[in-house]
Every structure is written in C-alpha cells, then in structure tokens.
Protein backbone atom coordinates (compact mmCIF):
# COMPACT_ATOMS: atom_id res chain seq x y z
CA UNK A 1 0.67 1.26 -19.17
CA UNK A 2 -2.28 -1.55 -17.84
CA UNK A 3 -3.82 -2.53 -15.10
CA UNK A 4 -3.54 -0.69 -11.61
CA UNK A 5 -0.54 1.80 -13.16
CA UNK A 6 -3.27 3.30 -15.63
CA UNK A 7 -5.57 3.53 -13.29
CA UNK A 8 -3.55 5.58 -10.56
CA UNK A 9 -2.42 7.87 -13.30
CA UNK A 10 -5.80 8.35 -14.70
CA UNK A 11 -7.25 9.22 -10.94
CA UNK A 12 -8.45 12.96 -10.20
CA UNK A 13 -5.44 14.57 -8.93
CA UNK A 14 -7.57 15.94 -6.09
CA UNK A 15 -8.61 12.23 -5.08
CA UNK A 16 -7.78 11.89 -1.16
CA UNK A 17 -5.03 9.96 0.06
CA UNK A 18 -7.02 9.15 3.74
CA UNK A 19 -4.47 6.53 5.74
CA UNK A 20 -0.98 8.60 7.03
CA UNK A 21 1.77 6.76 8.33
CA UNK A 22 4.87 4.56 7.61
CA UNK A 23 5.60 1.76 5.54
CA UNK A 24 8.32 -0.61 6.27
CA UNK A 25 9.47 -2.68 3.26
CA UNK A 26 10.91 -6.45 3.70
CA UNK A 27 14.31 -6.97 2.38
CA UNK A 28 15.03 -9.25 -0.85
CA UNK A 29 16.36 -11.51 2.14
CA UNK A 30 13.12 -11.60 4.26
CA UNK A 31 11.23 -11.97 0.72
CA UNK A 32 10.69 -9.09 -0.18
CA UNK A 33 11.32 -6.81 -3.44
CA UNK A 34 13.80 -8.33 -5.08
CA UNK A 35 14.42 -4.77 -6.48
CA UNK A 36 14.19 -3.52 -2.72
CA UNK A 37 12.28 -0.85 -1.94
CA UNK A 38 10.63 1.30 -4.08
CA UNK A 39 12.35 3.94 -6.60
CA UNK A 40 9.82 6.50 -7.20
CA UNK A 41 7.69 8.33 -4.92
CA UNK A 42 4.28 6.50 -5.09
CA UNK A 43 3.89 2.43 -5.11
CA UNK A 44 0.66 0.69 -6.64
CA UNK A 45 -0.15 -2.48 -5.44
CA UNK A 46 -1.59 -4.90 -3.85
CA UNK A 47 -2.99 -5.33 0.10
CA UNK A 48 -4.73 -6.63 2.45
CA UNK A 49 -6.06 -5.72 5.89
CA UNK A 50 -5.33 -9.32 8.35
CA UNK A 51 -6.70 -10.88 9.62
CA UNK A 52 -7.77 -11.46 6.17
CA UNK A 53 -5.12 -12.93 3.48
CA UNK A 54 -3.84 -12.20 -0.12
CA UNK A 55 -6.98 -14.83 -1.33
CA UNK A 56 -9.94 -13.46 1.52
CA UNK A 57 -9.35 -9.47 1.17
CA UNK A 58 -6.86 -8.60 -1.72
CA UNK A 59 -7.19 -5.24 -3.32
CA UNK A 60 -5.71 -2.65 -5.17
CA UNK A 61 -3.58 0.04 -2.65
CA UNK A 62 -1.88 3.02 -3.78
CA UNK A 63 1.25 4.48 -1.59
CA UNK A 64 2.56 7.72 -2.53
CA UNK A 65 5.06 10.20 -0.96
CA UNK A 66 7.20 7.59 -0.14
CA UNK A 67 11.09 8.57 0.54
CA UNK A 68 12.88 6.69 -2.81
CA UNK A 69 14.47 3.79 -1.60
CA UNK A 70 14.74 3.70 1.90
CA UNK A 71 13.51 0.61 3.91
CA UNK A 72 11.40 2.73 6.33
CA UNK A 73 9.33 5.87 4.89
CA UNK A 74 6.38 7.83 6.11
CA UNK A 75 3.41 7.87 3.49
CA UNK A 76 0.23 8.18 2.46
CA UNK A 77 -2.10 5.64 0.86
CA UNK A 78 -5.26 5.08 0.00
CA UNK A 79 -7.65 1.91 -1.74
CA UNK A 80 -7.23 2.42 -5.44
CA UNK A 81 -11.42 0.75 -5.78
CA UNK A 82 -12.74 -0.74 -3.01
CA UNK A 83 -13.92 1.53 -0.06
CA UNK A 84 -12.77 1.95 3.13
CA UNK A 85 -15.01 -0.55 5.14
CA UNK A 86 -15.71 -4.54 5.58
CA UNK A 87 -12.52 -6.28 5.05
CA UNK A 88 -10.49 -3.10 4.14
CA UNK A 89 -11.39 -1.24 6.86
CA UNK A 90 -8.44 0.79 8.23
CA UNK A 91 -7.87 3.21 11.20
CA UNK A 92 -5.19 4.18 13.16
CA UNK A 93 -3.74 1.31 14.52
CA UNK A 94 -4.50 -0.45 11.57
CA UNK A 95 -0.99 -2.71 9.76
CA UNK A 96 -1.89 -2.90 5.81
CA UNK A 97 0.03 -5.81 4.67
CA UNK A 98 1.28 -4.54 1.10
CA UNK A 99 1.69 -7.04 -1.51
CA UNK A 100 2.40 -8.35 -5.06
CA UNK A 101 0.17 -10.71 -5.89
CA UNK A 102 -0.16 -12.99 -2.56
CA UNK A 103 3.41 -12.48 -1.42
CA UNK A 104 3.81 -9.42 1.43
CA UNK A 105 6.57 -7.10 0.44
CA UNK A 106 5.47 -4.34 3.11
CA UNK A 107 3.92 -3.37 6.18
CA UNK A 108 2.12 0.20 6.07
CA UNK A 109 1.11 1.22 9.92
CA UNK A 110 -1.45 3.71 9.94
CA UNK A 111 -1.54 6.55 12.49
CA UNK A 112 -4.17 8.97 10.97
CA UNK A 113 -7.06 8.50 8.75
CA UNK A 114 -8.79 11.66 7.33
C-alpha cells in the first residue's frame, strides 16, 4: 500500500469522522468511476469544497460506511490532513465534490458536522 491508502489504514481508529450525510456517485456514463461506485465500505480520495476546483482546494478525503455499490449511500467522511477550515471548510449544507485526481466522480452532501 502508498500514498493516501497507507495513510487511512495507519489513522487512530478512534480518529473522528465529523461530516454525516450522502454521497451520490456519477455513473461511468456521466464520467464517473469507470468501475462504478465503490466496492468496499470506505473510499479514499480526493475533494474539493467549490467554489474552489481540483487545482485551487484539492485534498485528501476519506468516506467510510458507505453501502457497497450502490449509486446513492449515506456516509461519513472526514479530511484525511488538512483541517476543517479556509478552503475546506464544510457544514451542513455544504456539497464536497469527490474526486480522482481533478476529475469529480461524486457529490457528498453534508447534513451534520460533529
């Protein structure tokens, strides 16, 4: 394992997971995963909070408790490094675009931040 894998599964497993709410993923057709969704239950990696863009506010994001392969799943998430303020400040309300590299893959809508 490298990069942002490694570092999710070397995190505290008491780390917080702060932003609650539901991700919706784009479709291989809409450009999206070609894969589609997500397998497992947690997703690392990248996002950004508009209206910055993939090369103004791009940082590492974690999802986790996802539901396996569906399109539309609640979850959890939180900034793998940066904290929550500046140009990755989210609160309810908030739509994380989720992305690899520069291209969005996902929309995560948060309703709760704790």
């Amino acid at each position: 394992m490298t990069g942002i894998l490694t570092a999710v599964v070397n995190q505290p497993a008491d780390d917080p997971f702060p932003f609650r709410g539901r991700v919706v993923w784009l479709t291989p057709a809409q450009g999206g995963r070609q894969t589609g969704p997500p397998r497992p239950d947690f997703y690392a990696a990248n996002a950004f909070v508009p209206p910055h863009t993939a090369h103004s506010g791009l940082a590492s994001f974690v999802l986790r408790n996802l539901v396996a392969g569906a399109l539309v799943s609640p979850a959890e998430a939180r900034w793998l490094v940066v904290e929550n303020s500046g140009p990755y400040r989210v609160e309810p309300g908030t739509v994380v675009v989720v992305s690899e590299g520069p291209k969005p893959v996902g929309y995560f809508h948060v309703v709760e931040v704790s």
